[in-house]
C-alpha atoms as a PDB file:
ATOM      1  CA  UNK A   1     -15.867  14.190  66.958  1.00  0.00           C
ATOM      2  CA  UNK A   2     -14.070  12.894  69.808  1.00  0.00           C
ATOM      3  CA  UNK A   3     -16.070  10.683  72.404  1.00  0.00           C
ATOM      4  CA  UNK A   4     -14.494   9.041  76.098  1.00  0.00           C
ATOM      5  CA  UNK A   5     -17.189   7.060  78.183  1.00  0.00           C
ATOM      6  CA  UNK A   6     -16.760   8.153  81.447  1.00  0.00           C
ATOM      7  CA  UNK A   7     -18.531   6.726  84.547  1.00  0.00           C
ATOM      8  CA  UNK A   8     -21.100   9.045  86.409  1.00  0.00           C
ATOM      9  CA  UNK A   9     -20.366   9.491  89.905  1.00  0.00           C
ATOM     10  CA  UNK A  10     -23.518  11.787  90.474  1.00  0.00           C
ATOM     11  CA  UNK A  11     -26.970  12.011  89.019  1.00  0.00           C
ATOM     12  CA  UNK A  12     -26.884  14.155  86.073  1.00  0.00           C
ATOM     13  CA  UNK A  13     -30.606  14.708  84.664  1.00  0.00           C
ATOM     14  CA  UNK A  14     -29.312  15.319  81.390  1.00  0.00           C
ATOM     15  CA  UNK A  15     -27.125  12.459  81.035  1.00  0.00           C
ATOM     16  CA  UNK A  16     -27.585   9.159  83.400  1.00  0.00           C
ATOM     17  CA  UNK A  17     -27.413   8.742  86.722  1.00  0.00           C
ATOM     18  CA  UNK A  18     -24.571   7.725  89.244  1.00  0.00           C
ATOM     19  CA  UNK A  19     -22.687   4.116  88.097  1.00  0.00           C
ATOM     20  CA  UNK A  20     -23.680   4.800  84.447  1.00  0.00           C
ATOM     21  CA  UNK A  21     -21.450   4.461  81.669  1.00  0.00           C
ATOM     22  CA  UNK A  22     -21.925   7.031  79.305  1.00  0.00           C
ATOM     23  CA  UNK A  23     -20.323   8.437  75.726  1.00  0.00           C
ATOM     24  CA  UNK A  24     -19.729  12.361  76.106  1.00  0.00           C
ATOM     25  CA  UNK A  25     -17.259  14.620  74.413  1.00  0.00           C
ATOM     26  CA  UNK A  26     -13.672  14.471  75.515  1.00  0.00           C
ATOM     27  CA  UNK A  27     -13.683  18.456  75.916  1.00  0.00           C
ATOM     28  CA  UNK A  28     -16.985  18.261  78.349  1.00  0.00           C
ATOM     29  CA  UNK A  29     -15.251  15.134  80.203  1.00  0.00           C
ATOM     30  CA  UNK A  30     -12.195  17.074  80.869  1.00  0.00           C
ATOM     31  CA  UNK A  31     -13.221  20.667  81.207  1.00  0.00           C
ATOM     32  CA  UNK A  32     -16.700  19.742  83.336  1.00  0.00           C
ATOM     33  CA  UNK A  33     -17.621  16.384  84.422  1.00  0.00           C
ATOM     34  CA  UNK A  34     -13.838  15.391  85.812  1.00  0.00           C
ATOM     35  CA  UNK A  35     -12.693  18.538  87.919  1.00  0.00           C
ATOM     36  CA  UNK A  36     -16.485  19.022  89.324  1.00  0.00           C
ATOM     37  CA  UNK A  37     -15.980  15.107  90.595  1.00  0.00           C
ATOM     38  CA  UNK A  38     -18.981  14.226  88.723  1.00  0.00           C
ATOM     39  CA  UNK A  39     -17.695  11.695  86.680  1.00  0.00           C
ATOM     40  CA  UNK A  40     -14.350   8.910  86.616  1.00  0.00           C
ATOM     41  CA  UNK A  41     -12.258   7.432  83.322  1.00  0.00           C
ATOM     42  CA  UNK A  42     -13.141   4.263  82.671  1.00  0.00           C
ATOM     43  CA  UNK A  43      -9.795   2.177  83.982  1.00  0.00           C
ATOM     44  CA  UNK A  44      -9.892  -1.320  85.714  1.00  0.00           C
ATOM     45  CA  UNK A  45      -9.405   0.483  89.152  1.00  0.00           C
ATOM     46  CA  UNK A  46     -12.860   2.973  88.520  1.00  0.00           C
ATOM     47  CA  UNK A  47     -14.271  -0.235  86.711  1.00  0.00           C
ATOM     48  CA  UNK A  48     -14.019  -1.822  90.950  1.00  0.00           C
ATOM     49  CA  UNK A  49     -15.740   1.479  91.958  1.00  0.00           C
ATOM     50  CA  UNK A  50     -19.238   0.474  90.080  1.00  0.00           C
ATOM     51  CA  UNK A  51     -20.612  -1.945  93.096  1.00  0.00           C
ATOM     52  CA  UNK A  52     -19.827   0.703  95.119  1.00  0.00           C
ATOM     53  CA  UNK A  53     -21.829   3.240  93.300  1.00  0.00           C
ATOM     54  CA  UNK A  54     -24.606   0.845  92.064  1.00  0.00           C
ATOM     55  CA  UNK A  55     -24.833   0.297  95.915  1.00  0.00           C
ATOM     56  CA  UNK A  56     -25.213   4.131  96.397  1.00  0.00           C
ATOM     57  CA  UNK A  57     -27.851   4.278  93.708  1.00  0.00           C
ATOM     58  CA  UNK A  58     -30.055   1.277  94.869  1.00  0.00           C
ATOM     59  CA  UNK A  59     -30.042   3.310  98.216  1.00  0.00           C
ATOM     60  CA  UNK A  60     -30.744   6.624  97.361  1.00  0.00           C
ATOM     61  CA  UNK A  61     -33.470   5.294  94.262  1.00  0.00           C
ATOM     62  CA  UNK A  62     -35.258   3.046  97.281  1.00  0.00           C
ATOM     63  CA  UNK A  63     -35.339   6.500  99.473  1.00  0.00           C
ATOM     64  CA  UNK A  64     -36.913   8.803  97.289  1.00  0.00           C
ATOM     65  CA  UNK A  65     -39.414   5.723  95.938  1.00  0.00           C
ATOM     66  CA  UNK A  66     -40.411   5.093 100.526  1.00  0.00           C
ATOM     67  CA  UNK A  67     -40.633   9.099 100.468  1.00  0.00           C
ATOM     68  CA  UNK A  68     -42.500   9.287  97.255  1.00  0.00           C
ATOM     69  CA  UNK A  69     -45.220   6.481  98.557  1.00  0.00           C
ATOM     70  CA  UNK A  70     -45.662   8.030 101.761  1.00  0.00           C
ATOM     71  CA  UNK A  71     -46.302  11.373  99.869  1.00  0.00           C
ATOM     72  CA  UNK A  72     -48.855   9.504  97.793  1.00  0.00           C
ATOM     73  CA  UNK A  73     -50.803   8.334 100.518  1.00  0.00           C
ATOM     74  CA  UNK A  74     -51.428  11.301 102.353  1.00  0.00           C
ATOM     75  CA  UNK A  75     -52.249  12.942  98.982  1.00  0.00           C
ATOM     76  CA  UNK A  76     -54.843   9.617  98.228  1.00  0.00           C
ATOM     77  CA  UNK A  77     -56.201  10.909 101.285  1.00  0.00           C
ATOM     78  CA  UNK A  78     -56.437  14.360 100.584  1.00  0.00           C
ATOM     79  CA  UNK A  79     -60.035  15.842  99.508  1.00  0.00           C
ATOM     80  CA  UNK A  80     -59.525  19.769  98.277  1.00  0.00           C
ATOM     81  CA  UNK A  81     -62.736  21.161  97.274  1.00  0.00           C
ATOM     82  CA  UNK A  82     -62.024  24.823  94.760  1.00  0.00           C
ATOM     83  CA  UNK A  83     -65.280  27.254  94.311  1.00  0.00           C
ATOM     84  CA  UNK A  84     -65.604  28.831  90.505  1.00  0.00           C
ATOM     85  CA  UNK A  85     -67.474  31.708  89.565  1.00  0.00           C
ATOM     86  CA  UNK A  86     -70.222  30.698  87.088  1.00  0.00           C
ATOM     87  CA  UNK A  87     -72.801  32.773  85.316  1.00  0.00           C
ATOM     88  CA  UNK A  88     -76.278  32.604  85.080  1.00  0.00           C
ATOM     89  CA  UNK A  89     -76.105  30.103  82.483  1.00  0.00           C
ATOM     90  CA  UNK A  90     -73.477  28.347  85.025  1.00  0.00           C
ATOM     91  CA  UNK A  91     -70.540  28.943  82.676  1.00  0.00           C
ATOM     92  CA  UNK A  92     -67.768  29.631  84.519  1.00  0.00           C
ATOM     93  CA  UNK A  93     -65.547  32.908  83.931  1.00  0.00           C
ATOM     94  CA  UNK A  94     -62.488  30.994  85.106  1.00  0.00           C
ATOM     95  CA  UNK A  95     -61.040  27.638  85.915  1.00  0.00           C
ATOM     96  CA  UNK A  96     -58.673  25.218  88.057  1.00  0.00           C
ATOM     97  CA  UNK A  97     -55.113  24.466  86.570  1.00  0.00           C
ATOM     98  CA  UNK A  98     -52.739  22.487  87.449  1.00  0.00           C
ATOM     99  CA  UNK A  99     -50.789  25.074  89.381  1.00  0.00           C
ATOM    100  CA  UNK A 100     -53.579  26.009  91.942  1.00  0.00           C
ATOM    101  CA  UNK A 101     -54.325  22.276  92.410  1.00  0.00           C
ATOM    102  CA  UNK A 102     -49.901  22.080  93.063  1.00  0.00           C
ATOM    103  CA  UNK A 103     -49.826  25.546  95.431  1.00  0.00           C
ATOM    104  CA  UNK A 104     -53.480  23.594  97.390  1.00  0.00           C
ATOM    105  CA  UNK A 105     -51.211  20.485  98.050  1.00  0.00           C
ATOM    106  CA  UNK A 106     -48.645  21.908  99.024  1.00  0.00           C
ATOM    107  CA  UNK A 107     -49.915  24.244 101.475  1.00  0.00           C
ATOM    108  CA  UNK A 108     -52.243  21.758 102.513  1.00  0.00           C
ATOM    109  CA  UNK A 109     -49.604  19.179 103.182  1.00  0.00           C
ATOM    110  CA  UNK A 110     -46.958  22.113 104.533  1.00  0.00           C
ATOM    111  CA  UNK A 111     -44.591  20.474 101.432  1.00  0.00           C
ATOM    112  CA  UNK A 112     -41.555  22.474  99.771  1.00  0.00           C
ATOM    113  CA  UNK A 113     -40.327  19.696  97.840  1.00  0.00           C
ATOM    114  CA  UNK A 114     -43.534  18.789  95.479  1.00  0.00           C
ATOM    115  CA  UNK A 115     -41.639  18.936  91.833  1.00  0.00           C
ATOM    116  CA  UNK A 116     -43.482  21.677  90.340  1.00  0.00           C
ATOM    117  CA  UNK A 117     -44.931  18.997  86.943  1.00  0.00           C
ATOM    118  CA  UNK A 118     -46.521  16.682  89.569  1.00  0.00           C
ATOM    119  CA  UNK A 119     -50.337  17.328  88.742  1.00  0.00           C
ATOM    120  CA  UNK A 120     -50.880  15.573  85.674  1.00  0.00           C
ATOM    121  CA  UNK A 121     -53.952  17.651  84.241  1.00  0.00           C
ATOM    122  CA  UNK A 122     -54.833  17.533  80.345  1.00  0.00           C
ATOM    123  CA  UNK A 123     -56.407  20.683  80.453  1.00  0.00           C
ATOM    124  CA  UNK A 124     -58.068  22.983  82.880  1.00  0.00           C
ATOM    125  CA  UNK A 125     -60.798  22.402  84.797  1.00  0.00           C
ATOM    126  CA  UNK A 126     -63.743  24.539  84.055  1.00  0.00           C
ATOM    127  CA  UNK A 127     -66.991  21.971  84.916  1.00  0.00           C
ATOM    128  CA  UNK A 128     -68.504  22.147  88.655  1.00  0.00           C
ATOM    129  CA  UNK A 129     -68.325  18.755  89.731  1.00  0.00           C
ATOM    130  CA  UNK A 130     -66.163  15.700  91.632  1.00  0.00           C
ATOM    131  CA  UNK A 131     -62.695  15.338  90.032  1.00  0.00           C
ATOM    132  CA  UNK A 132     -59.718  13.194  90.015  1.00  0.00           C
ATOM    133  CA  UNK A 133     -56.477  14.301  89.167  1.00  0.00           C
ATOM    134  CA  UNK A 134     -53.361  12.051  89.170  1.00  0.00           C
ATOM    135  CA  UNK A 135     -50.243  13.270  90.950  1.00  0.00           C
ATOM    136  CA  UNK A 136     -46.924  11.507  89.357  1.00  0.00           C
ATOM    137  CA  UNK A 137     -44.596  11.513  92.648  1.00  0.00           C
ATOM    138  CA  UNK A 138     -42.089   9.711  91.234  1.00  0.00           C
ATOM    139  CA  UNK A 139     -41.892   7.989  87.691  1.00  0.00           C
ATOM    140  CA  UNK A 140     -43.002   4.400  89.760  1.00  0.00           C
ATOM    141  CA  UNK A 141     -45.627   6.517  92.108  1.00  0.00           C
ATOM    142  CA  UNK A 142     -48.469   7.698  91.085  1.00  0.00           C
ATOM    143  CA  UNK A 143     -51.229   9.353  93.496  1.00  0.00           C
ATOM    144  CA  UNK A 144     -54.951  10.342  92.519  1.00  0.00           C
ATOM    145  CA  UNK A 145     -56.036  13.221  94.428  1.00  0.00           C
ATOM    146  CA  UNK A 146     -59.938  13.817  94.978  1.00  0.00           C
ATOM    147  CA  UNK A 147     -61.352  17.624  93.673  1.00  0.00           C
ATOM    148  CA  UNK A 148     -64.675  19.274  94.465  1.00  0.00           C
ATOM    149  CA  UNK A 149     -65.200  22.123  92.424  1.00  0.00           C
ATOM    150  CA  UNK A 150     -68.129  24.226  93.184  1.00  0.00           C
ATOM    151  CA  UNK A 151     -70.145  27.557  92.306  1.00  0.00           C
ATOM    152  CA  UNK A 152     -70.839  29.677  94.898  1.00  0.00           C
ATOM    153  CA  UNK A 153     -74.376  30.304  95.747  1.00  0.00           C
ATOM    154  CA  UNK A 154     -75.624  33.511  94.207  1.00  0.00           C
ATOM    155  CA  UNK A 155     -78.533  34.819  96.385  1.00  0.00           C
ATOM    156  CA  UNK A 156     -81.757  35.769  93.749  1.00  0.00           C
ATOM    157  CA  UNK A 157     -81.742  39.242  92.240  1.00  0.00           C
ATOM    158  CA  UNK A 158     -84.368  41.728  94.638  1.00  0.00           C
ATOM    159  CA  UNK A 159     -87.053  43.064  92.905  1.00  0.00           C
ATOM    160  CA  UNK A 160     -87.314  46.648  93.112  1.00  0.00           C
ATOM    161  CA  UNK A 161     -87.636  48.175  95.732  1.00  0.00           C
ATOM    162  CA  UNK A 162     -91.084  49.790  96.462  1.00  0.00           C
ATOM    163  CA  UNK A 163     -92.262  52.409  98.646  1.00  0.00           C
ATOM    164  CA  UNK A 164     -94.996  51.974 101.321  1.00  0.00           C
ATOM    165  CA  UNK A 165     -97.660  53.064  98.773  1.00  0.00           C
ATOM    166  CA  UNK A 166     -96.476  50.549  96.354  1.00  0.00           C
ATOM    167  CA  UNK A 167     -95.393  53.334  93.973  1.00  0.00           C
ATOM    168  CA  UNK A 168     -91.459  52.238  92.641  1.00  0.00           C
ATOM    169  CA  UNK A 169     -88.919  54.235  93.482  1.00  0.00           C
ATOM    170  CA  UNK A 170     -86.747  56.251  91.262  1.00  0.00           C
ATOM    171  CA  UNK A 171     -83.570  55.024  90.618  1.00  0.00           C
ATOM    172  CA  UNK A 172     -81.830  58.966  90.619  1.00  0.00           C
ATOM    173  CA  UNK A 173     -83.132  62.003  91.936  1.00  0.00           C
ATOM    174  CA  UNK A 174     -85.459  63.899  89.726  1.00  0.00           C
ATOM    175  CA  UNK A 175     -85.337  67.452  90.079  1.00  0.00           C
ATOM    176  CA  UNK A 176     -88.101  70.198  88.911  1.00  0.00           C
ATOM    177  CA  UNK A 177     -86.679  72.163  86.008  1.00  0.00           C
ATOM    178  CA  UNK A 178     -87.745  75.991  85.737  1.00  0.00           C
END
């Protein structure tokens, strides 16, 4: 198995990010990573090229780390209260997961670019109660976000209805048979 190291000119989820020196296959060096521009040989002239990319990456990493903290605040800030259906033994029939808590934020907060993982949930939420969920913004940024879940208020079952006499009503109509 043939291996180059080639130096990442882009951030590559998969692999590093840009300014990394990284072992990959010759074949996916030369058929993918060089012609897309995505990665450089490792010479003395692309070894000069590193401050310059390490320069890039400090910038971009400090961007997205500003953005991510500003996101967390106005999510620390946030309060979203959910209302569950609950039974007469207050049960409830459904729950909250971690993709209606995502779809709340980001309505709430008009976002587009929340990553879909954010909400960090162990398992659904199925109590009534005050919650806190953490939101992982970025993997230095954490945010908590406050949750109300409620039941709705049920209004008490009416007796049955009664005539003016007191006599109940039947529930169908009863007809005379011949």
């Amino acid at each position: 198995m043939a291996h180059t190291e080639i130096i990442l000119t882009t951030n590559i989820p998969s692999l590093g990010a840009e300014a990394d020196i990284v072992k990959v296959r010759r074949g996916y060096a030369r058929n993918f990573l060089l012609p897309q521009g995505k990665g450089l040989e490792v010479t003395k002239s692309s070894l000069r090229q590193i401050n310059h990319l390490k320069a890039k990456r400090a910038e971009r990493e400090g961007r997205e780390v500003n953005a991510a903290e500003e996101l967390a605040s106005k999510i620390n800030k946030l309060k979203i209260s959910f209302t569950l259906e609950t039974g007469e033994t207050g049960k409830a029939f459904g729950s909250v997961t971690a993709k209606d808590i995502h779809d709340r934020i980001a309505s709430e907060l008009k976002l587009e670019e929340l990553p879909k993982h954010a909400v960090v949930l162990d398992k659904a939420i199925k109590e009534t109660g005050d919650h806190e969920v953490s939101v992982k913004l970025h993997p230095d940024v954490t945010a908590t976000l406050h949750l109300k879940v409620t039941a709705p208020v049920v209004a008490a079952p009416k007796a049955e209805e009664a005539d003016e006499d007191g006599e109940r009503k039947p529930r169908r109509r009863v007809t005379a048979k011949s």
